[in-house]
C-alpha atoms as a PDB file:
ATOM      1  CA  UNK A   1    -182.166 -73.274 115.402  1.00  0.00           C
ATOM      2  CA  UNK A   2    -182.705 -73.586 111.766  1.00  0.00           C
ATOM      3  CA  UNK A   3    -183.869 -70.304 111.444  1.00  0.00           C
ATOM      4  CA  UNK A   4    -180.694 -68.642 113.099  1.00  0.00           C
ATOM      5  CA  UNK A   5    -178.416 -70.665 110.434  1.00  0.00           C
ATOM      6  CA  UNK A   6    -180.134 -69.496 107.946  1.00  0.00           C
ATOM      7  CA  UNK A   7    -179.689 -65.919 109.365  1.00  0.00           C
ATOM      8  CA  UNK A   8    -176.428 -65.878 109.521  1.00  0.00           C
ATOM      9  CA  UNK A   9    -175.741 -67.911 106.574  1.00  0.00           C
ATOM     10  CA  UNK A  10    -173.601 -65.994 103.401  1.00  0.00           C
ATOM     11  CA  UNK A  11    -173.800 -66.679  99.875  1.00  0.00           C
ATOM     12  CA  UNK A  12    -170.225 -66.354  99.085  1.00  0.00           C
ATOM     13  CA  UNK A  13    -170.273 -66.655  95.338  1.00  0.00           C
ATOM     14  CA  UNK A  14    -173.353 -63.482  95.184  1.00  0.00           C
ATOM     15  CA  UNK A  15    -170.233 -61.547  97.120  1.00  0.00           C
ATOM     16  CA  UNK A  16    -169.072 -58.341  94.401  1.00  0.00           C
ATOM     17  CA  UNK A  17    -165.555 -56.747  94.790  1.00  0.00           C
ATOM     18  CA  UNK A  18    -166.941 -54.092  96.620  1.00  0.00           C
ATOM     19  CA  UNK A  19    -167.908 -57.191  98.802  1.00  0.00           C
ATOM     20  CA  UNK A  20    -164.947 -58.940  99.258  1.00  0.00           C
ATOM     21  CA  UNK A  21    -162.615 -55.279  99.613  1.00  0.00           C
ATOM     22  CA  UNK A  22    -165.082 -54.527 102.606  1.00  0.00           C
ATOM     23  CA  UNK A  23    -164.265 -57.695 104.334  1.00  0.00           C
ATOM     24  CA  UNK A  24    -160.465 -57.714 103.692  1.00  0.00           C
ATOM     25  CA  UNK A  25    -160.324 -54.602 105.016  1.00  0.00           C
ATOM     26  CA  UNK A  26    -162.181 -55.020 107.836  1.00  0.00           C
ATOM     27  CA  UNK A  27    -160.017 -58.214 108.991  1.00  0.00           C
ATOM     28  CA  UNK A  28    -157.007 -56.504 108.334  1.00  0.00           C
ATOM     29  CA  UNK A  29    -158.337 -52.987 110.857  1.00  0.00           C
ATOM     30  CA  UNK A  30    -159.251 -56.214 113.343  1.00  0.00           C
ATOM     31  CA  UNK A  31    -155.987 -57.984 113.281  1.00  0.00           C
ATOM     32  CA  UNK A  32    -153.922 -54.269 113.322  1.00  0.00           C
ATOM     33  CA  UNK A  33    -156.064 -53.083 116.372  1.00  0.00           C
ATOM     34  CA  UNK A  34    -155.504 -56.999 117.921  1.00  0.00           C
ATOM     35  CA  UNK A  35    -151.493 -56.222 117.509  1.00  0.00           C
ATOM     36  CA  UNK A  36    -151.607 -52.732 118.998  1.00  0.00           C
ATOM     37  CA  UNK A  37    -153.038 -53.497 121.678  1.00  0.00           C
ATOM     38  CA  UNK A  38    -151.017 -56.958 122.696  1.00  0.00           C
ATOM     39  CA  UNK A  39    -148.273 -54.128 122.130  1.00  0.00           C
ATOM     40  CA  UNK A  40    -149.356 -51.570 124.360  1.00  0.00           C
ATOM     41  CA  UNK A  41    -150.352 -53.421 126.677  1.00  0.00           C
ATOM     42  CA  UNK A  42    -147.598 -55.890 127.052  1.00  0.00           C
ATOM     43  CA  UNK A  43    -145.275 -56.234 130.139  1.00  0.00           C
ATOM     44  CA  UNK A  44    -142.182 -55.302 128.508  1.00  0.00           C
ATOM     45  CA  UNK A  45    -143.873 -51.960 126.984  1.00  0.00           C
ATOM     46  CA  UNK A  46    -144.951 -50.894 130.479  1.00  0.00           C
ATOM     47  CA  UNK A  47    -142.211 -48.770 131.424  1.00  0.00           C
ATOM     48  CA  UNK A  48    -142.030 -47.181 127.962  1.00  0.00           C
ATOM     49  CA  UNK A  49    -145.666 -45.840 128.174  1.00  0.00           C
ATOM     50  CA  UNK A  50    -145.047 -44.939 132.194  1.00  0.00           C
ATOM     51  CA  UNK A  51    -143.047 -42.228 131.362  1.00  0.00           C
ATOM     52  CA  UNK A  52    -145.498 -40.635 129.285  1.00  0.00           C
ATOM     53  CA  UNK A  53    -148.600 -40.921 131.879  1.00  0.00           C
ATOM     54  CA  UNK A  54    -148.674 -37.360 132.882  1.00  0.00           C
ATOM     55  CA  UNK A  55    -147.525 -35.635 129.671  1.00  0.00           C
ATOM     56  CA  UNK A  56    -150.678 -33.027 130.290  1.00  0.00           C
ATOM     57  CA  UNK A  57    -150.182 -32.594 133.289  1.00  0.00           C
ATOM     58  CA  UNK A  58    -145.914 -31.950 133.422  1.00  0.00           C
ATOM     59  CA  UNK A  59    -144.608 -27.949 134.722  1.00  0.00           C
ATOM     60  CA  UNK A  60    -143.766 -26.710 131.688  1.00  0.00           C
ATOM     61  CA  UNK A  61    -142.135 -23.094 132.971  1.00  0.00           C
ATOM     62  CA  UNK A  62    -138.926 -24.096 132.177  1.00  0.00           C
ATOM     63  CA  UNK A  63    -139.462 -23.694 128.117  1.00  0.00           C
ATOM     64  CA  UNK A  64    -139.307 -20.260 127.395  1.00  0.00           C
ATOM     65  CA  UNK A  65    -140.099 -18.784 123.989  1.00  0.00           C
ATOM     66  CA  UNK A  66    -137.033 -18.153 123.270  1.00  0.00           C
ATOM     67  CA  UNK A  67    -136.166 -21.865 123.440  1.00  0.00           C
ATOM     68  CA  UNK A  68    -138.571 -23.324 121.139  1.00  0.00           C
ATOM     69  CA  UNK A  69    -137.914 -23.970 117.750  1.00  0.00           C
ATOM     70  CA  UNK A  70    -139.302 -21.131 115.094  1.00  0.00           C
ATOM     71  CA  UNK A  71    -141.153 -23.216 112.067  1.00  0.00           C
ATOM     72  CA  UNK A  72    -141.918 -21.637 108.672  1.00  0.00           C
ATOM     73  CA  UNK A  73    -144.447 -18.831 109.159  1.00  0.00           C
ATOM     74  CA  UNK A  74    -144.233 -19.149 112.924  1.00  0.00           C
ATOM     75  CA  UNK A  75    -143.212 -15.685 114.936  1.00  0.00           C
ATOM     76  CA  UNK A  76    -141.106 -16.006 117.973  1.00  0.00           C
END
């Protein structure tokens, strides 16, 4: 058991900026990908991201060439 503490023990004042940036930012990515995914997959959000299941798989014949929008450098 003593062992294991010791393993897992951190000497917090030997920590350099490089260090302490690391951590921050990797508790910050944890608590952002936490959120997103209480958001996505939330109740309420459900019929929001229903509509959007079969995006690949939706007939697209209807949208013609001619109908899409010409970008910068794009031909028709």
């Amino acid at each position: 058991m003593n062992s294991l503490r010791e393993f897992f023990s951190t000497d917090w004042e030997a920590m350099t900026h490089a260090d302490w940036s690391g951590l921050i930012i990797v508790l910050v990515l944890t608590a952002l990908m936490a959120g997103l995914y209480i958001w996505v997959f939330s109740p309420k959000n459900r019929d929001k991201f229903e509509q959007h299941r079969d995006f690949v798989n939706e007939d697209h014949e209807h949208h013609k060439d001619t109908d899409r929008e010409v970008e910068h450098g794009q031909a028709k």
